[in-house]
Protein backbone atom coordinates (compact mmCIF):
# COMPACT_ATOMS: atom_id res chain seq x y z
CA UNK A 1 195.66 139.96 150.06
CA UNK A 2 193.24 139.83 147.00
CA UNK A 3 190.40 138.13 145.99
CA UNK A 4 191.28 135.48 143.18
CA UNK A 5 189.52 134.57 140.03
CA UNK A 6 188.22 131.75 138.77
CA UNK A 7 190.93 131.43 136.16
CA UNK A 8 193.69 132.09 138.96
CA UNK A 9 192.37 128.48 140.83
CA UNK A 10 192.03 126.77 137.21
CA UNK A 11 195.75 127.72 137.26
CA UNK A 12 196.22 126.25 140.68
CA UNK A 13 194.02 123.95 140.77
CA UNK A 14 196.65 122.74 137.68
CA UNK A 15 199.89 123.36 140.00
CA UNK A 16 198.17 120.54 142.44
CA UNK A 17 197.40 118.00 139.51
CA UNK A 18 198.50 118.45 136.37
CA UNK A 19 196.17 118.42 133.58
CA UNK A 20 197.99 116.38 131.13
CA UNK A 21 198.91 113.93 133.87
CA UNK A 22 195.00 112.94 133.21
CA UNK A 23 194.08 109.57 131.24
CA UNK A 24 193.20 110.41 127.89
CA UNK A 25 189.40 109.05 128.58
CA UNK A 26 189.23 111.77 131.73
CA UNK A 27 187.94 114.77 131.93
CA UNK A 28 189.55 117.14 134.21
CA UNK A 29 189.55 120.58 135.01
CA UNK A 30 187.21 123.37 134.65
CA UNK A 31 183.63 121.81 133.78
CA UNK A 32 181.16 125.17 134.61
CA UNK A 33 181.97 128.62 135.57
CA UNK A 34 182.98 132.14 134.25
CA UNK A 35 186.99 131.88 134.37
CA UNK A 36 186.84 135.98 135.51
CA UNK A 37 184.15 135.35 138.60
CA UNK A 38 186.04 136.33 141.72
CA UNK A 39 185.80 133.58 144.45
CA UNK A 40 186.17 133.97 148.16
CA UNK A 41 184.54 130.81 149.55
CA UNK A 42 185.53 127.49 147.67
CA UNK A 43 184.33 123.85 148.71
CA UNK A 44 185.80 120.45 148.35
CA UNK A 45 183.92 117.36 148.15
CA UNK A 46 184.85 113.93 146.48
CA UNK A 47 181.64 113.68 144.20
CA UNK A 48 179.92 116.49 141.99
CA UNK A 49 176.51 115.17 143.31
CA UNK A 50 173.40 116.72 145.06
CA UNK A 51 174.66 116.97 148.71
CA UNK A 52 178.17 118.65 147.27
CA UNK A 53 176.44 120.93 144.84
CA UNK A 54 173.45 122.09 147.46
CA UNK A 55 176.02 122.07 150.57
CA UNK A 56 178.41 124.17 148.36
CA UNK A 57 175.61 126.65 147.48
CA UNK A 58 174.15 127.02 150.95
CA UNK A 59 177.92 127.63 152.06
CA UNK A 60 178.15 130.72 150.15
CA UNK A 61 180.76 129.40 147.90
CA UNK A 62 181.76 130.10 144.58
CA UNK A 63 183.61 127.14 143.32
CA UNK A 64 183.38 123.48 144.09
CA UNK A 65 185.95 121.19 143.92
CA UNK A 66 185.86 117.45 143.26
CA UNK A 67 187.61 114.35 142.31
CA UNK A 68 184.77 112.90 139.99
CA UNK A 69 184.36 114.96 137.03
CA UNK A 70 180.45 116.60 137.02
CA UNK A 71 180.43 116.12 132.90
CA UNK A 72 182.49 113.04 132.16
CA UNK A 73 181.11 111.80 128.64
CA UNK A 74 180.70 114.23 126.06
CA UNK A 75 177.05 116.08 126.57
CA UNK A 76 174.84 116.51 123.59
CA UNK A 77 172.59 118.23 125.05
CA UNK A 78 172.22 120.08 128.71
CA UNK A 79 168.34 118.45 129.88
CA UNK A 80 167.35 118.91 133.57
CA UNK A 81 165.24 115.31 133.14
CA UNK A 82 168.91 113.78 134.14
CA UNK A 83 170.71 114.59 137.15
CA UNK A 84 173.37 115.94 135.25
CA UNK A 85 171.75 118.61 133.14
CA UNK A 86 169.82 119.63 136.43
CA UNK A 87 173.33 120.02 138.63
CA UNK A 88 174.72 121.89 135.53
CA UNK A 89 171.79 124.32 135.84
CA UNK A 90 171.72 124.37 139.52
CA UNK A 91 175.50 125.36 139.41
CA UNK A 92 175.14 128.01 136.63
CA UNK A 93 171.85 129.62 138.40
CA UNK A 94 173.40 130.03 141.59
CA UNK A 95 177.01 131.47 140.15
CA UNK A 96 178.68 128.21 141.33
CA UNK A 97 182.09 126.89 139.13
CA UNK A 98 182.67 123.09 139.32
CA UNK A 99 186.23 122.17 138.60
CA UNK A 100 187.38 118.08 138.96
CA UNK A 101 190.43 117.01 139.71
CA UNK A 102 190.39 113.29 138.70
CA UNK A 103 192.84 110.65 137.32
CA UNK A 104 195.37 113.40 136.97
CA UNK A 105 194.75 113.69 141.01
CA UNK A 106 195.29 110.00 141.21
CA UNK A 107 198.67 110.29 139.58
CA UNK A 108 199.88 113.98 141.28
CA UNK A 109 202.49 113.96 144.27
CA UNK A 110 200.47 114.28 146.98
CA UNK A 111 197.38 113.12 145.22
CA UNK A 112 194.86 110.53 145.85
CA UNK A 113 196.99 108.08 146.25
CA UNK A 114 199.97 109.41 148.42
CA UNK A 115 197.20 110.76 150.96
CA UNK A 116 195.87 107.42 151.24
CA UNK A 117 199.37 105.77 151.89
CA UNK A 118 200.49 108.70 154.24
CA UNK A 119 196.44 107.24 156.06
CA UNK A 120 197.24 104.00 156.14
CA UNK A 121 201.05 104.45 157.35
CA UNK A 122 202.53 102.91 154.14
CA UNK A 123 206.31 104.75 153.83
CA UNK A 124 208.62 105.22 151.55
CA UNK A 125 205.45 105.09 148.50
CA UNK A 126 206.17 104.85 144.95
CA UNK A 127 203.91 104.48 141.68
CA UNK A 128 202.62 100.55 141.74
CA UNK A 129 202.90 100.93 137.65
CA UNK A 130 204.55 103.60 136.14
CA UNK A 131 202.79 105.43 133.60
CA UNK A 132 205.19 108.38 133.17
CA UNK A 133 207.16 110.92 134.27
CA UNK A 134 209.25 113.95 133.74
CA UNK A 135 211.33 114.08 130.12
CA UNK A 136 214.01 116.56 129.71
CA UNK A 137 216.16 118.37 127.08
CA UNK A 138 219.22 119.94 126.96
CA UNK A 139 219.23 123.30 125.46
CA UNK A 140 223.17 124.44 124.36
CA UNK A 141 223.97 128.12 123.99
CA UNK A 142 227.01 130.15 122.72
CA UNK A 143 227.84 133.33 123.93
CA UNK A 144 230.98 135.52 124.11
CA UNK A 145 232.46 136.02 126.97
CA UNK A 146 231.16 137.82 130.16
CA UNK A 147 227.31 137.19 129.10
CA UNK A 148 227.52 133.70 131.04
CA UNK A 149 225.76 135.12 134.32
CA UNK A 150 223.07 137.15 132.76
CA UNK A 151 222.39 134.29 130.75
CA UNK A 152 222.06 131.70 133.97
CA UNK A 153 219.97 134.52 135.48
CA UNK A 154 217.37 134.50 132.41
CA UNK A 155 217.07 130.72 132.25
CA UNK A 156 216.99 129.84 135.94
CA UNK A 157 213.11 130.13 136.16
CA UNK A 158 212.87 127.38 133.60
CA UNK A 159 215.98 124.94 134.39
CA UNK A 160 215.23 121.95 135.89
CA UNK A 161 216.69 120.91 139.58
CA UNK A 162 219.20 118.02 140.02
CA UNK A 163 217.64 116.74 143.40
CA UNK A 164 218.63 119.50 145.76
CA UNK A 165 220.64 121.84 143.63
CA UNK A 166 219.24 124.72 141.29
CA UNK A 167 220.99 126.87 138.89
CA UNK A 168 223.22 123.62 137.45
CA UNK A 169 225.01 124.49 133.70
CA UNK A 170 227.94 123.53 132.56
CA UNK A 171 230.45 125.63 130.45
CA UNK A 172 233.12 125.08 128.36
CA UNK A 173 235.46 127.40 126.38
CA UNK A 174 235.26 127.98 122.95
CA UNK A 175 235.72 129.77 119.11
CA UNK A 176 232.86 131.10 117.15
CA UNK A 177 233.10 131.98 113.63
CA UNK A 178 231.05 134.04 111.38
CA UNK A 179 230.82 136.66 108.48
CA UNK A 180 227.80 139.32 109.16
CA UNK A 181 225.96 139.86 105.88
CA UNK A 182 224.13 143.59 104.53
CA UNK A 183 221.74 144.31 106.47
CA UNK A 184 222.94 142.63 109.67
CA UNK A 185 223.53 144.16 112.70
CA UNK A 186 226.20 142.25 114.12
CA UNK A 187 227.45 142.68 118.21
CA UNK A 188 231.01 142.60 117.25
CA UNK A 189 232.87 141.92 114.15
CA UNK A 190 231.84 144.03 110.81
CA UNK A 191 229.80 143.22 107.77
CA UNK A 192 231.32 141.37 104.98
CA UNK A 193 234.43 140.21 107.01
CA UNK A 194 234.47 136.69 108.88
CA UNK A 195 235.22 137.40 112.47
CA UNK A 196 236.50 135.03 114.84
CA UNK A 197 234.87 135.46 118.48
CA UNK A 198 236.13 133.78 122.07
CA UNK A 199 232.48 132.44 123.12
CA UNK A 200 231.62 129.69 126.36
CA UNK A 201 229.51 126.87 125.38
CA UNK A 202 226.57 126.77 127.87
CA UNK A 203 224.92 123.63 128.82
CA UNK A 204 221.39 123.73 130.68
CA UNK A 205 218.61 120.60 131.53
CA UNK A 206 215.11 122.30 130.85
CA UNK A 207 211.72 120.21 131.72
CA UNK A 208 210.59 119.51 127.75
CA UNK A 209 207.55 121.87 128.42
CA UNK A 210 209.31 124.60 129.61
CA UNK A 211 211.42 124.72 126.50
CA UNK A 212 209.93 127.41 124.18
CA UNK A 213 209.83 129.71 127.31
CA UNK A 214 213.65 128.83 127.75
CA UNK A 215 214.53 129.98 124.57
CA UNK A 216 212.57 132.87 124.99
CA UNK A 217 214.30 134.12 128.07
CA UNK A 218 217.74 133.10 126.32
CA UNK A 219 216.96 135.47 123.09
CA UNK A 220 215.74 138.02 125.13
CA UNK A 221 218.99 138.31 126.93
CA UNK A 222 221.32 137.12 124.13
CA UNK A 223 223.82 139.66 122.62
CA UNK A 224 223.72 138.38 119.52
CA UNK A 225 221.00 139.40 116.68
CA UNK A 226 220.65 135.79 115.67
CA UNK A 227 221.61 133.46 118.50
CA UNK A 228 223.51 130.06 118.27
CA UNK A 229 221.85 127.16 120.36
CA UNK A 230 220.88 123.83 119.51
CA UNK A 231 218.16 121.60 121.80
CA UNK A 232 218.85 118.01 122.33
CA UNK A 233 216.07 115.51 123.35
CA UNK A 234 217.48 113.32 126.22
CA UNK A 235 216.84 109.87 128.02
CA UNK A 236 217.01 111.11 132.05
CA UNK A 237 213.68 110.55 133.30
CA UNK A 238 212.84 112.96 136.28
CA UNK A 239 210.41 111.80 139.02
CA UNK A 240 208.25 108.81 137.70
CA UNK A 241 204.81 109.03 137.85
CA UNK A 242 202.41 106.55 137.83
CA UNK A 243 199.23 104.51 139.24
CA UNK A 244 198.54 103.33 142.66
CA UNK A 245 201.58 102.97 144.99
CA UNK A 246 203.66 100.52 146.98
CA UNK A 247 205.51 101.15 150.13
CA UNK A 248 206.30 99.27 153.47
CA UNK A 249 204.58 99.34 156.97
CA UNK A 250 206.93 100.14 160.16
CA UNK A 251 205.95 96.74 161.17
CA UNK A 252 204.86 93.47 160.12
CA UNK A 253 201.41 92.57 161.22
CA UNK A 254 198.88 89.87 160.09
CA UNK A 255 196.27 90.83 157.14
CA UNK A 256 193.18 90.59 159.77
CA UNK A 257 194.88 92.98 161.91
CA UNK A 258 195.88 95.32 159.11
CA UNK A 259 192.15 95.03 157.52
CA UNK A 260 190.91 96.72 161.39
CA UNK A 261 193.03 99.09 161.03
CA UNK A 262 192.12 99.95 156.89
CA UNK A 263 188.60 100.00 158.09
CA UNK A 264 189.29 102.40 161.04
CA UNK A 265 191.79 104.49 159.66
CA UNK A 266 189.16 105.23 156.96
CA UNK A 267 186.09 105.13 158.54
CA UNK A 268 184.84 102.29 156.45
CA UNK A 269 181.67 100.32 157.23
CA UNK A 270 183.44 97.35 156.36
CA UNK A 271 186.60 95.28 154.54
CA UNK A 272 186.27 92.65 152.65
CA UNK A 273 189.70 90.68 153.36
CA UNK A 274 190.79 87.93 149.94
CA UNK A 275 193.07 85.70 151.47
CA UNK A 276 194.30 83.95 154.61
CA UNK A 277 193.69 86.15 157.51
CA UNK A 278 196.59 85.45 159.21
CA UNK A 279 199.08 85.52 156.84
CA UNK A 280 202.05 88.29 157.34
CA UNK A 281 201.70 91.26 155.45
CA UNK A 282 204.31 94.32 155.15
CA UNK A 283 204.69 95.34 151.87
CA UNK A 284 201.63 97.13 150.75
CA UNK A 285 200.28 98.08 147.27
CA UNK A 286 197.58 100.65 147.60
CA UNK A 287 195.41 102.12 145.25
CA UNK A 288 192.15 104.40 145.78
CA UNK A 289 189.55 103.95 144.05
CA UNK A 290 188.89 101.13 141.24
CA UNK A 291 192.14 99.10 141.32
CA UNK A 292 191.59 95.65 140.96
CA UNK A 293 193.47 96.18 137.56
CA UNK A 294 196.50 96.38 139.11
CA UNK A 295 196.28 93.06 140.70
CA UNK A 296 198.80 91.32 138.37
CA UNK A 297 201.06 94.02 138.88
CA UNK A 298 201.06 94.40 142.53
CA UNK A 299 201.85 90.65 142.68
CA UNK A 300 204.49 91.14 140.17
CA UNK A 301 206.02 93.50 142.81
CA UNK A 302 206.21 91.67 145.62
CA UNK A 303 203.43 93.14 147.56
CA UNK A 304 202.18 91.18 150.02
CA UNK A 305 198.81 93.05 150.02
CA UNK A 306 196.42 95.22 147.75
CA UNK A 307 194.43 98.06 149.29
CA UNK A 308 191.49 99.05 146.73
CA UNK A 309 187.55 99.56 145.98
CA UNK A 310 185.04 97.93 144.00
CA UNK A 311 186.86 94.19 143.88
CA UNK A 312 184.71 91.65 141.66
CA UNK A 313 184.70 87.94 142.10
CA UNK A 314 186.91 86.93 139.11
CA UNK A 315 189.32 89.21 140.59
CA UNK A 316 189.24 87.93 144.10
CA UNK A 317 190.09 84.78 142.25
CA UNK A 318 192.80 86.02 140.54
CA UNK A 319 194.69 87.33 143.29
CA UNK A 320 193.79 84.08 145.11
CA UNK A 321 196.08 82.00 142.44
CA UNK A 322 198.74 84.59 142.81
CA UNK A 323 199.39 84.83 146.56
CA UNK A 324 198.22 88.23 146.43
CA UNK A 325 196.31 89.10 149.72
CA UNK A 326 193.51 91.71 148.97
CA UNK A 327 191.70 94.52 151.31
CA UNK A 328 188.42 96.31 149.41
CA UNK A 329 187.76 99.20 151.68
CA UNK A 330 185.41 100.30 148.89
CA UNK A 331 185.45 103.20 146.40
CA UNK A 332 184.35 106.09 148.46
CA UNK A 333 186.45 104.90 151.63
CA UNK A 334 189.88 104.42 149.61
CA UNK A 335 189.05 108.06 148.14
CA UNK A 336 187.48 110.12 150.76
CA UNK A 337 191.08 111.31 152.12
CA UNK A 338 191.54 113.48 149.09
CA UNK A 339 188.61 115.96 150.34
CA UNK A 340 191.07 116.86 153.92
CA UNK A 341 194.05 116.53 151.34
CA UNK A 342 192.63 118.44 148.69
CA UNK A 343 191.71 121.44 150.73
CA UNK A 344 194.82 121.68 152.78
CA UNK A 345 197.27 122.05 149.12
CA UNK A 346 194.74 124.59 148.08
CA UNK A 347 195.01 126.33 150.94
CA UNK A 348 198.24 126.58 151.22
CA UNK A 349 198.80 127.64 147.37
CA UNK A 350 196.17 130.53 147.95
CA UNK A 351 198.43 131.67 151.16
CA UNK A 352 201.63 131.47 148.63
CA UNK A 353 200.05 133.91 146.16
CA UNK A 354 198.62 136.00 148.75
CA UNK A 355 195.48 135.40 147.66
CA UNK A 356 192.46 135.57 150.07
CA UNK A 357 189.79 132.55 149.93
CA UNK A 358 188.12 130.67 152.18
CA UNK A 359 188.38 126.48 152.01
CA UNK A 360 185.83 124.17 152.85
CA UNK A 361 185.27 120.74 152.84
CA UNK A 362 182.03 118.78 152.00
CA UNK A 363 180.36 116.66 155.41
CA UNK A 364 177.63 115.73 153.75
CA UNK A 365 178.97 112.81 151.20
CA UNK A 366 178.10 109.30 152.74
CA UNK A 367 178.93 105.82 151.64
CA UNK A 368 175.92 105.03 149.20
CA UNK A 369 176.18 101.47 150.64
CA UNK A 370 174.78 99.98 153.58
CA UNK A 371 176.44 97.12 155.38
CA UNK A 372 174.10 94.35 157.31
């Protein structure tokens, strides 16, 4: 076991929630901290505030995680007269690195919003609106005959998997044609002379950001001096990924009953229920955080209830006129399940690269509202 860097959790941290799965208006990732500081003792809290900065320093730790960024606008200055200049300074003078996980978190399998169906017993959970998801290409490579397997064995880091099967290609057989120029230093066949060749057509699926490492595997493996391969952009779309989700209870039950059990399932101080209280509800939209934007869409859906934060009055209304049922649990209820979730993926990616670091997670954060 060894003690990671800083860098090595940016790069895991990454794994968890992909950077670019981020809104373009985010920002994600590594706010403060020397990327070649080792860490041993990291802490995870939902916001980059005083209790999760202080609690992480007393702790001992190294780096803190959050879901709210610590720097979210651009700063033009670093001034410890706001609260964010002094919990920049705080961090830095105490060797603490702050890295966020935020809308990208949201999005991620087994983000924000998957912990908070999983909480709330909502199965079989899919995006509410798809924003995205995986785009593929198919890279197409010639090679004479008996380089087929060293050539699977190259790419098969960077293929993509057709549900539960790995390794997929498909090859065909085939003639390749060419005259070697001076200066060439041709496999087989001499120069000046066009040479006829049996080759196999290869055909691979790569995820579209793994392709320049594809080819680089391929040509560092290919027999050829120049290799013969063409990329194709193509329309399957991989695992969709998206905002908020919408699944189905194990059992019908009336939208009073399921607003208890929101509000004990997540500790809330209270639910504020939009629509009639005993209507039927089993088809659940979900989303932690800010959602009321996704209103129209979780109507649109068929849900027969919204689980969110931070629910205005226009937007009560709204849903009213669409027979949309809505529970606000509040922002810091909705999202405080990422802290347990958080720390239990980062844990378990530390223990897959043998690294050795210790997780915590923040008990300090409270509700900033009071309920009378």
């Amino acid at each position: 076991m060894i003690t990671p860097k800083l860098s090595d959790l940016v790069g895991i941290a990454g794994k968890i929630a992909p950077l670019d799965f981020a809104e373009s208006w985010d920002n994600v990732g590594l706010q403060v901290g020397d990327p070649v500081a080792p860490v041993s003792r990291i802490m995870v809290a939902l916001d980059p505030g005083p209790p999760a900065v202080a609690g992480a320093i007393e702790a001992g730790c190294q780096l803190l995680v959050t879901h709210h960024p610590l720097i979210f606008s651009p700063l033009k200055r670093i001034s410890t007269a706001d609260e964010t200049g002094r919990l920049v300074r705080l961090a830095l003078k105490n060797d603490l690195a702050v890295i966020a996980l935020h809308t990208n978190y949201d999005v991620a399998d087994g983000g924000v919003n998957d912990l908070l169906a999983a909480r709330l017993g909502v199965a079989n959970a899919q995006p509410l609106k798809v924003t995205g998801g995986e785009e593929f290409a198919k890279l197409v490579a010639f090679v004479p005959h008996g380089f087929e397997g060293k050539l699977l064995d190259a790419l098969s880091p960077w293929l993509a998997p057709l549900g539960n099967y790995r390794d997929c290609s498909f090859e065909a057989d085939g003639t390749g044609r060419f005259r070697a120029l001076e200066g060439a230093k041709p496999f087989v066949g001499g120069i000046g002379e066009r040479h006829t060749e049996p080759e196999k057509r290869l055909e691979f699926l790569l995820p579209k950001e793994r392709i320049a490492q594809a080819v680089a595997a391929m040509k560092g493996v290919h027999p050829y001096e120049e290799p013969a391969y063409d990329l194709y952009p193509v329309l399957n779309r991989g695992n969709l990924r998206g905002i908020g989700r919408i699944g189905f209870l194990a059992e019908p039950t009336t939208a009073a009953d399921f607003a208890v059990t929101v509000r004990q399932r997540l500790g809330a101080a209270g639910v504020r229920l939009v629509g009639e209280p005993g209507r039927k509800v089993k088809k659940v939209a979900l989303c932690g955080g800010s959602g009321a934007s996704l209103i129209q869409e979780a109507a649109r859906k068929g849900a027969d209830v919204l689980v969110t934060g931070d629910v205005k009055y226009h937007e009560a209304r709204l849903a009213e006129s669409l027979g949309l049922a809505v529970l606000d649990a509040g922002h810091f209820a909705t999202e405080r399940p990422m802290v347990e979730g958080l720390a239990r993926a980062l844990k378990s990616a530390l223990a897959a690269k043998r690294f050795e670091a210790e997780v915590l997670e923040n008990q300090g954060e409270r509700e900033p509202f009071s309920f009378f």
